[in-house]
Protein backbone atom coordinates (compact mmCIF):
# COMPACT_ATOMS: atom_id res chain seq x y z
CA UNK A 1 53.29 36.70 -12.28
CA UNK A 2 52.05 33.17 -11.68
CA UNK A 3 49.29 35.11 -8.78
CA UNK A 4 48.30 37.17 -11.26
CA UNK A 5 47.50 34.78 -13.68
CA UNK A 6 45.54 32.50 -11.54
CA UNK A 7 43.76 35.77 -10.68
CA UNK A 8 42.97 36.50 -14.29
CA UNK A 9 41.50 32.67 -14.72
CA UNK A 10 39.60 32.88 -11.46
CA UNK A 11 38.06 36.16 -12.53
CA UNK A 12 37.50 34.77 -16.10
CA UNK A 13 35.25 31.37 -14.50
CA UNK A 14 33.55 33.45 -12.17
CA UNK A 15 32.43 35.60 -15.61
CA UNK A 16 31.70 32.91 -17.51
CA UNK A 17 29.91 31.26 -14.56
CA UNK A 18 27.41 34.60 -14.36
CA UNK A 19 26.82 35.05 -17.75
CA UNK A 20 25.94 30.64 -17.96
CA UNK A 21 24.29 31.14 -14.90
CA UNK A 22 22.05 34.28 -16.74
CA UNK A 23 20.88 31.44 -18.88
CA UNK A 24 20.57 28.77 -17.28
CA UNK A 25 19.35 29.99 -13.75
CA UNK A 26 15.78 30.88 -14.98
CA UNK A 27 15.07 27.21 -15.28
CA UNK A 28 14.63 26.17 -12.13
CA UNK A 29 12.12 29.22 -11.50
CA UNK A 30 10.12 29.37 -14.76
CA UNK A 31 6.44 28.60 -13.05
CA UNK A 32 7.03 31.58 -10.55
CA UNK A 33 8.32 33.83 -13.47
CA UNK A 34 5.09 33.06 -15.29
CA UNK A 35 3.08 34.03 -12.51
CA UNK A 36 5.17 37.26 -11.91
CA UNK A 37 4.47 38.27 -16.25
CA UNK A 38 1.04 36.70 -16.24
CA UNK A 39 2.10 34.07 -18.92
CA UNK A 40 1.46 30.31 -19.17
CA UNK A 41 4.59 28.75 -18.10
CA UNK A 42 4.82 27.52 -22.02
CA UNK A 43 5.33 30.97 -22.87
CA UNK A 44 7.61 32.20 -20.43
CA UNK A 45 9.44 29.08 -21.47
CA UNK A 46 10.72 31.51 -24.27
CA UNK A 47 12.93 33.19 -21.78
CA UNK A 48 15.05 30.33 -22.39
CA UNK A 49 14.36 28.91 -26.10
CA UNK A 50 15.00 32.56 -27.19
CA UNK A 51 18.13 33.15 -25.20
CA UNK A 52 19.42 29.48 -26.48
CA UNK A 53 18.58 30.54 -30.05
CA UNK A 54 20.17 34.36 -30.22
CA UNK A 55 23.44 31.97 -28.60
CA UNK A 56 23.27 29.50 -31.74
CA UNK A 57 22.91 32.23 -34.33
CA UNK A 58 25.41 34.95 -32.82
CA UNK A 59 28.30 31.93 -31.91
CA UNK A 60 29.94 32.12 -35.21
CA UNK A 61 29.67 35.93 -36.26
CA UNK A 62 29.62 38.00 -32.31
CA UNK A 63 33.20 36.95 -31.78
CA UNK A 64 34.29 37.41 -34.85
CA UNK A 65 33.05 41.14 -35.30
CA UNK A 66 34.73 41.69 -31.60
CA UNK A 67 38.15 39.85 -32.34
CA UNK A 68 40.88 42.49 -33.41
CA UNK A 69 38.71 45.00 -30.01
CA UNK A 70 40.98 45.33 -26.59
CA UNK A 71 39.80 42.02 -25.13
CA UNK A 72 39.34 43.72 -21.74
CA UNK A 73 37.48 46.63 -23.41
CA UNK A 74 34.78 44.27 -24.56
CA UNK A 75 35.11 41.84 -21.88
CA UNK A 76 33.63 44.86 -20.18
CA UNK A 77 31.20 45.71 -22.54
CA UNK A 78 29.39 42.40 -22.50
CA UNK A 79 29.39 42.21 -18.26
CA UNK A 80 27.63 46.04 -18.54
CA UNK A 81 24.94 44.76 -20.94
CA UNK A 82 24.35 41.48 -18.85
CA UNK A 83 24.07 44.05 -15.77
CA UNK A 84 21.74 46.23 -17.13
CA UNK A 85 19.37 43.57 -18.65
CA UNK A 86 19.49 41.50 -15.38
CA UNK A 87 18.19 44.87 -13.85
CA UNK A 88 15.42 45.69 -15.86
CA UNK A 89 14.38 42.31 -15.32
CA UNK A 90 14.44 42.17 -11.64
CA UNK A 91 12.00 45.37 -11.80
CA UNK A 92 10.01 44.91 -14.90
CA UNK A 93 6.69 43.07 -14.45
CA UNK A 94 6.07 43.28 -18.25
CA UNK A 95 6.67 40.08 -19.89
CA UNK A 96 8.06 42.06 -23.52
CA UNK A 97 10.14 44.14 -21.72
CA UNK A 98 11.72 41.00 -19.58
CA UNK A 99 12.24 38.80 -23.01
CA UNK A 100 14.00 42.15 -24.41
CA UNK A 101 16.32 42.65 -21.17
CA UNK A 102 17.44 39.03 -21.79
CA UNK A 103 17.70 37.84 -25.45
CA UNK A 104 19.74 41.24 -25.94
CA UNK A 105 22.72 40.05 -23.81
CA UNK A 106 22.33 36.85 -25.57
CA UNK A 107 23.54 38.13 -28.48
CA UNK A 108 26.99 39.18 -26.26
CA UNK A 109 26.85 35.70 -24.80
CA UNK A 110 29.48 33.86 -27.08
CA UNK A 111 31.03 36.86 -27.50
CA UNK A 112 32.38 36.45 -23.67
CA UNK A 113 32.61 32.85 -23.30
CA UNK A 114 34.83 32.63 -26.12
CA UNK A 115 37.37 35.13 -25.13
CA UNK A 116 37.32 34.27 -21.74
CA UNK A 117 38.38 30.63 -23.09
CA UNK A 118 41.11 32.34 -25.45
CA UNK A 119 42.56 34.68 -23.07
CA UNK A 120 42.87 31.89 -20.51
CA UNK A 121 44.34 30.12 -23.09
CA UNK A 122 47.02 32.31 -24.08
CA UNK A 123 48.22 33.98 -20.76
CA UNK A 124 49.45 30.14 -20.21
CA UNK A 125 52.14 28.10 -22.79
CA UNK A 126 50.32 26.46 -25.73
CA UNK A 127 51.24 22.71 -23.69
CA UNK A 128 49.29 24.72 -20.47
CA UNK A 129 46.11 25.99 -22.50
CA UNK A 130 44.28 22.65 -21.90
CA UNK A 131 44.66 23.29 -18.26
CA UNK A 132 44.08 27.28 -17.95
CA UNK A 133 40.94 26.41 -20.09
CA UNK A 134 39.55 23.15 -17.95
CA UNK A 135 39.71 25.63 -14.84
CA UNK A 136 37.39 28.42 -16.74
CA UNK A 137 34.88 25.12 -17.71
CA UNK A 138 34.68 25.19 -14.11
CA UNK A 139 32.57 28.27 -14.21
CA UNK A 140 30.44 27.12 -16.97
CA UNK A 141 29.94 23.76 -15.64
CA UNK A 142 29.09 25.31 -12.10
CA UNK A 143 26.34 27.75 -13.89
CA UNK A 144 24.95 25.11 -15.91
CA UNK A 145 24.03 22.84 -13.44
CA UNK A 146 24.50 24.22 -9.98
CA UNK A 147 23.08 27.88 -11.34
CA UNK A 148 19.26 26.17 -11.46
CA UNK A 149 19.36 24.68 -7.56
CA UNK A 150 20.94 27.47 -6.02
CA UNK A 151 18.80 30.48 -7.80
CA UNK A 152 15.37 28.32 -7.50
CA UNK A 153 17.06 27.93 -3.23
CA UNK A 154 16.86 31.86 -3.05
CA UNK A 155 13.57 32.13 -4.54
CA UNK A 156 12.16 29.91 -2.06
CA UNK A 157 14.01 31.01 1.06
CA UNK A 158 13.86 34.72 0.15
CA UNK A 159 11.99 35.74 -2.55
CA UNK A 160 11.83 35.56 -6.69
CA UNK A 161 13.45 39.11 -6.66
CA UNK A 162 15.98 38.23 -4.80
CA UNK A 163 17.09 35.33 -6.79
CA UNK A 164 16.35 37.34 -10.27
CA UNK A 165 19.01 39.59 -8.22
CA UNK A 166 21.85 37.19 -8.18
CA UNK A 167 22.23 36.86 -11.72
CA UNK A 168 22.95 40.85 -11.76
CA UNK A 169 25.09 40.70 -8.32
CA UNK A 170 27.61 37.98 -9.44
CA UNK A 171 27.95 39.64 -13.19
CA UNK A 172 28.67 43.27 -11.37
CA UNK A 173 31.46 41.52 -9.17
CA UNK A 174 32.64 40.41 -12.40
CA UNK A 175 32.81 43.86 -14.02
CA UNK A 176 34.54 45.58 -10.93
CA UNK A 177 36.97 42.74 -10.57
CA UNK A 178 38.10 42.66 -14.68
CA UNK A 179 38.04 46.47 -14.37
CA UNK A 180 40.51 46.42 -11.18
CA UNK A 181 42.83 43.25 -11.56
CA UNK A 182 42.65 42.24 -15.20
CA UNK A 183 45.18 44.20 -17.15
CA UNK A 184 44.78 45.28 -20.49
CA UNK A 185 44.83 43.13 -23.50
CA UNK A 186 45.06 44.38 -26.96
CA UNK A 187 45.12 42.41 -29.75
CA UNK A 188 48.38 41.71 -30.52
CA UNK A 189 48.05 39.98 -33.88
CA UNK A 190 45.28 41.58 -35.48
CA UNK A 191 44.03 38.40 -37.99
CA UNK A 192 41.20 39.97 -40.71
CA UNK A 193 38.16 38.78 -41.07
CA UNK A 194 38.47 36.65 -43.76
CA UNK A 195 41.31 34.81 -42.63
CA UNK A 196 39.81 33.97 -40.40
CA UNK A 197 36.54 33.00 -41.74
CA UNK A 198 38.99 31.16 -44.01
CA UNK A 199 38.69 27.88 -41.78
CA UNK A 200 35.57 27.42 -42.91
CA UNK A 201 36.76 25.66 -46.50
CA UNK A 202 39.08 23.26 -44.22
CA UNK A 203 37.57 19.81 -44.24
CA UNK A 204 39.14 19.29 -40.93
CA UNK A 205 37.12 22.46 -39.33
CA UNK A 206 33.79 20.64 -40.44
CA UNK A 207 34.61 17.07 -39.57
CA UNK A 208 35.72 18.56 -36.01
CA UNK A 209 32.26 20.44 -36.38
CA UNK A 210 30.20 17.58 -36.76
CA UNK A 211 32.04 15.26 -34.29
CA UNK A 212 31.31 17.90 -31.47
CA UNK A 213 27.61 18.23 -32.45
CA UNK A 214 27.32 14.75 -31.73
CA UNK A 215 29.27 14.20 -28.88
CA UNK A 216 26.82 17.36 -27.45
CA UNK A 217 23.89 15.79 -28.22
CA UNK A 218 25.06 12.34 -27.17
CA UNK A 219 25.49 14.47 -23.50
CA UNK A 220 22.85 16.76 -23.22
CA UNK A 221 20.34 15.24 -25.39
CA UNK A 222 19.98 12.52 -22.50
CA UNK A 223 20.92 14.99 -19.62
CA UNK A 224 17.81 17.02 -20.94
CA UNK A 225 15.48 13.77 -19.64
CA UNK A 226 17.34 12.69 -16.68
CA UNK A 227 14.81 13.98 -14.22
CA UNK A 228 12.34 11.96 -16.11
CA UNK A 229 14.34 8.75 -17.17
CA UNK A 230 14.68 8.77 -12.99
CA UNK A 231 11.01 8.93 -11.93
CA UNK A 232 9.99 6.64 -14.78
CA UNK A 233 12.45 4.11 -15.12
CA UNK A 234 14.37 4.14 -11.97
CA UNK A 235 11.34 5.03 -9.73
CA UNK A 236 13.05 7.27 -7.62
CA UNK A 237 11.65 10.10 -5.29
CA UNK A 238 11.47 14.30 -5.96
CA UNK A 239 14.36 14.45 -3.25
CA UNK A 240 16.41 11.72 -4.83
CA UNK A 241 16.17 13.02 -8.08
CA UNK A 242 17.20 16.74 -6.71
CA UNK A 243 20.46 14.92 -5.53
CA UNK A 244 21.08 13.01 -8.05
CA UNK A 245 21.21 16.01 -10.30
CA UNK A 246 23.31 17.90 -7.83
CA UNK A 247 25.93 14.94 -8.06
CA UNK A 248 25.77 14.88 -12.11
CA UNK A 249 26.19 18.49 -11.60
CA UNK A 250 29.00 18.09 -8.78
CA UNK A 251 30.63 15.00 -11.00
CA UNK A 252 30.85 17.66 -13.96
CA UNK A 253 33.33 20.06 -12.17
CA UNK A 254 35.61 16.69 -11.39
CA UNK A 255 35.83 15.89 -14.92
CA UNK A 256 36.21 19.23 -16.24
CA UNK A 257 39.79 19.03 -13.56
CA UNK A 258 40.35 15.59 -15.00
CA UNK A 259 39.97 16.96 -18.60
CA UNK A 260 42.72 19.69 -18.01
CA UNK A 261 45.36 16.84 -17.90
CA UNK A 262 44.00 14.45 -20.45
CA UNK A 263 43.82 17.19 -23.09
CA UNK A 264 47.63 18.67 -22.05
CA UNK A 265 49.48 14.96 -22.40
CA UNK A 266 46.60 12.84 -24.16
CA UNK A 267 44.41 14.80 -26.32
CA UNK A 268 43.95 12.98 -29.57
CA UNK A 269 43.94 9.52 -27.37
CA UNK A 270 41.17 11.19 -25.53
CA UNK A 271 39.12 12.11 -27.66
CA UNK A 272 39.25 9.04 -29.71
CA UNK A 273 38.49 6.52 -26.89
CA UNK A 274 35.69 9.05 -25.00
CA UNK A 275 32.87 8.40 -27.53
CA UNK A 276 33.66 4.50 -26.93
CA UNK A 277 33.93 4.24 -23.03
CA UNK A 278 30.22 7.23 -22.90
CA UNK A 279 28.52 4.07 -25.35
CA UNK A 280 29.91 1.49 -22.43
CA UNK A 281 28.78 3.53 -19.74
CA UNK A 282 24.90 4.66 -21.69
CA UNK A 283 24.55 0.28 -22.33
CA UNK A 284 25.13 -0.15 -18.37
CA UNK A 285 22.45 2.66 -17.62
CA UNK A 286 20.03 0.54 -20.27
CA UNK A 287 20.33 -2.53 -18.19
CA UNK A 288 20.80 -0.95 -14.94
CA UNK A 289 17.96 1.02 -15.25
CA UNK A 290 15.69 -0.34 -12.66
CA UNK A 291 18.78 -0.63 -9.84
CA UNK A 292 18.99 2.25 -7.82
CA UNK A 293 22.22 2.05 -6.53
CA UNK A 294 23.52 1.23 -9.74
CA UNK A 295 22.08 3.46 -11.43
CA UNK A 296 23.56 6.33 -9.10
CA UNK A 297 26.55 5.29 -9.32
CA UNK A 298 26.58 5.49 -13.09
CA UNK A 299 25.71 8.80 -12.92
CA UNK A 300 28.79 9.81 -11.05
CA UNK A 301 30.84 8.24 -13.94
CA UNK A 302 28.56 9.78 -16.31
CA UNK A 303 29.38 13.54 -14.36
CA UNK A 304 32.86 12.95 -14.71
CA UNK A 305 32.77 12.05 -18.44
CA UNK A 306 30.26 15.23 -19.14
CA UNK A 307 32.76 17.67 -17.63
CA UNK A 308 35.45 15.55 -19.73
CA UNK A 309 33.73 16.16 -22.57
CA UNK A 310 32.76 19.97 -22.42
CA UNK A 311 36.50 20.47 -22.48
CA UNK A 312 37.10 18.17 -25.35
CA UNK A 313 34.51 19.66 -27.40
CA UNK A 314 36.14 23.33 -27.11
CA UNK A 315 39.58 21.79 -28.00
CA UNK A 316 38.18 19.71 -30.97
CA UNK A 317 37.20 22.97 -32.87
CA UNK A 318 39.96 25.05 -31.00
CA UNK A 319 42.83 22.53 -32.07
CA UNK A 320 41.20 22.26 -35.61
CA UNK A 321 41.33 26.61 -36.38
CA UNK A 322 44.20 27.54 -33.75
CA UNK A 323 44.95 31.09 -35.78
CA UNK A 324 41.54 32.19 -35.36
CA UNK A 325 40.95 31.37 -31.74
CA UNK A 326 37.62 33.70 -31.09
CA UNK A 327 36.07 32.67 -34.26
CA UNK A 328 37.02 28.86 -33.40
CA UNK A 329 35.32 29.29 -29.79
CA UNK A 330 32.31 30.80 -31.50
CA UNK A 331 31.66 28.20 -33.59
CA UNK A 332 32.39 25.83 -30.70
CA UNK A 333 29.62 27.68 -28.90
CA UNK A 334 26.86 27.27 -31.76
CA UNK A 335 27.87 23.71 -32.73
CA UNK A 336 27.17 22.38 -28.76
CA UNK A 337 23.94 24.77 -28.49
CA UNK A 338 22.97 22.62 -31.77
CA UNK A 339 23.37 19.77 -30.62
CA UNK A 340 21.80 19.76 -27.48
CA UNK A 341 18.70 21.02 -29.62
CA UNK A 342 19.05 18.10 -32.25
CA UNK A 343 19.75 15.91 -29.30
CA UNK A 344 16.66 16.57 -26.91
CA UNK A 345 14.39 16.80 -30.00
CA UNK A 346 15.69 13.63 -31.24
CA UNK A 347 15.68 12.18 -27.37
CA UNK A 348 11.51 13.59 -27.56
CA UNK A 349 10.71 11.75 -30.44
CA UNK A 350 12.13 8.74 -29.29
CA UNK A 351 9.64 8.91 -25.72
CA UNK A 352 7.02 9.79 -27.83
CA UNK A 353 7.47 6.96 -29.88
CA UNK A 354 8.76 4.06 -27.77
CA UNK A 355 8.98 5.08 -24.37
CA UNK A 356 11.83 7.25 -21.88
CA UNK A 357 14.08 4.24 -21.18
CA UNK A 358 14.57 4.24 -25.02
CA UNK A 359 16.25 7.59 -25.06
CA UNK A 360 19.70 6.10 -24.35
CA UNK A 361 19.27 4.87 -28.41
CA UNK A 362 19.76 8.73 -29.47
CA UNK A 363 23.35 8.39 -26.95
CA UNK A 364 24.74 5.73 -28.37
CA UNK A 365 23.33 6.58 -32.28
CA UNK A 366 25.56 10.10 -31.44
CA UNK A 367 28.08 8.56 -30.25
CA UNK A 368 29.02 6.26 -33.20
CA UNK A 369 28.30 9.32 -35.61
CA UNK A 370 30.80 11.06 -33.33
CA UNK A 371 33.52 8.46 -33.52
CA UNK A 372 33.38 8.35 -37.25
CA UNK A 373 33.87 11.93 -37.49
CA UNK A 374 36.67 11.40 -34.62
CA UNK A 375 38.54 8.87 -36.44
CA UNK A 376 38.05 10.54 -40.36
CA UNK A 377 39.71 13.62 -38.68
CA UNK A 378 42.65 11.79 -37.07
CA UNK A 379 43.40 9.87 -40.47
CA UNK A 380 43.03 12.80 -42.94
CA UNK A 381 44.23 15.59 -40.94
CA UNK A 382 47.43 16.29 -38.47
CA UNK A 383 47.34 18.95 -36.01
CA UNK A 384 50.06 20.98 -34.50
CA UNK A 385 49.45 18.10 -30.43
CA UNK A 386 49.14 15.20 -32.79
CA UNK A 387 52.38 14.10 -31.25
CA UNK A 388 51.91 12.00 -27.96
């Protein structure tokens, strides 16, 4: 029993890793994909903005419509779409036709991510979820920031087919391997849909809401400038700055293991002291800035704290609408997607305005925001783990 359910959470990162990776890969291979469709790179750009978009707008209503389905049944569902879009885009050469093949599985996106993140959640004890969960954040933390080097490595060593080919290759491994070992899972408590859209008139649903928007664009609103804060500020070479996001990236997994713990026998201590010790570690950076060494080193505690607070973020919203798990994930989903967006806008403005070593302002700004929201929901509202 304990085999199979470590199979069953393996299977479900290595999912959720494909379908991040389907996102996220294109990145780090957007000039060559422009060339391939004939497209400015601007333009082919919208291979991600559009993807990122259908995410934020399907999160809250894709895995609702799909709750009270066989969670295997559309488990599968969603890895055959991904598969057939990542196929027509490894042999389309039309730039329409490649947008379709990939903002069409966007709209299945959430709709995989969150049960993936419920079912690991409940084939575990309610104490356990934390932990089942952190280990699945492991996937998306590997195909948000590991996905870009390793898929822009294949197009370079092999060829921009080849890498396009990856996406499809780890998302069919996915689908034989859910189809073979993961049993199946009907919905045992089928909740309706407007009890569960019911946690939408909680105050504690939009307080936990808002924190997490913050706390995402406190994260990735910064993350989305790195590369730049380190050639500008911190002067440091092309190769450095490759590693150094390969640590952040590497740092992330650590803390998403770290998180699994914190959020079983500490969550509500967690989350309240996180948004202070990310402000602590953004002032360093500030002053730090021009130090190398020091600056590297705060990005390894930086990682760590990022992978922390992925995992935080889906039990903020989880912990807040617990009955309607799927739903809760969704709007999880859509609430970090808007975030990063208000945060990198925001974190734009700011360069624009005053310069990139200024974008650390927009952290810290989120970060208080977040801590309000974090300490408003702790002193108006209890929670089933509110006992430490």
């Amino acid at each position: 029993m304990e085999k199979s359910k470590k199979l069953l959470i393996f299977i479900l990162a290595v999912g959720v890793f494909g379908i991040i990776n389907t996102e996220m890969g294109v990145i780090g291979i957007l000039p060559d994909l422009a060339d391939r469709y004939g497209v400015s790179v601007s333009a082919a750009g919208l291979l991600v903005s559009l993807f990122a978009l259908a995410i934020a707008i399907a999160g809250p209503t894709m895995p609702l419509v799909f709750s009270r389905i066989n969670r295997k049944t559309v488990m599968l569902m969603v890895l055959g779409i991904f598969i057939i879009g990542n196929i027509i885009a490894v042999f389309t050469t039309d730039f329409t036709i490649a947008l379709l093949a990939r903002v069409i599985p966007a709209f299945f996106h959430p709709v995989y991510v969150s049960m993936a993140l419920s079912v690991a959640a409940a084939s575990v004890s309610a104490r356990e979820a934390p932990k089942a969960i952190a280990k699945v954040f492991i996937g998306v933390s590997a195909g948000m920031v590991l996905g870009v080097p390793v898929v822009s490595f294949i197009a370079n060593a092999v060829s921009l087919e080849a890498a396009m080919s990856f996406f499809a290759i780890v998302n069919i491994f996915t689908f034989i391997a859910t189809w073979l070992y993961v049993p199946s899972m009907p919905v045992q408590e089928r909740i309706s849909y407007g009890a569960q859209l019911k946690v939408l008139t909680k105050g504690i649903t939009w307080l936990s809401i808002a924190a997490v928007l913050f706390l995402n664009a406190a994260i990735f609103g910064i993350y989305s400038y790195l590369a730049e804060y380190l050639e500008v500020v911190t002067n440091m070479s092309a190769n450095a700055i490759s590693a150094m996001l390969l640590v952040y990236g590497l740092a992330n997994i650590v803390g998403n293991v770290m998180a699994g713990k914190l959020l079983t026998e500490y969550p509500i201590r967690s989350a309240t002291i996180f948004p202070i010790m990310l402000t602590a570690v953004y002032l360093l950076f500030f002053y730090a800035a021009e130090f190398a060494a020091a600056t590297a080193a705060l990005i390894v505690i930086w990682g760590v704290l990022a992978g922390i607070g992925a995992n935080l973020n889906q039990y903020w919203i989880m912990s807040a609408a617990p009955k309607a798990p799927d739903f809760a994930n969704g709007l999880f989903l859509t609430s970090v997607n808007l975030g990063t967006t208000i945060g990198a806008s925001a974190a734009g403005i700011v360069i624009a305005q005053y310069g990139t070593k200024y974008i650390l302002s927009v952290g810290v700004l989120s970060l208080v925001a977040a801590f309000v929201c974090i300490v408003l929901r702790n002193s108006f509202f209890k929670t089933d783990r509110e006992a430490e």
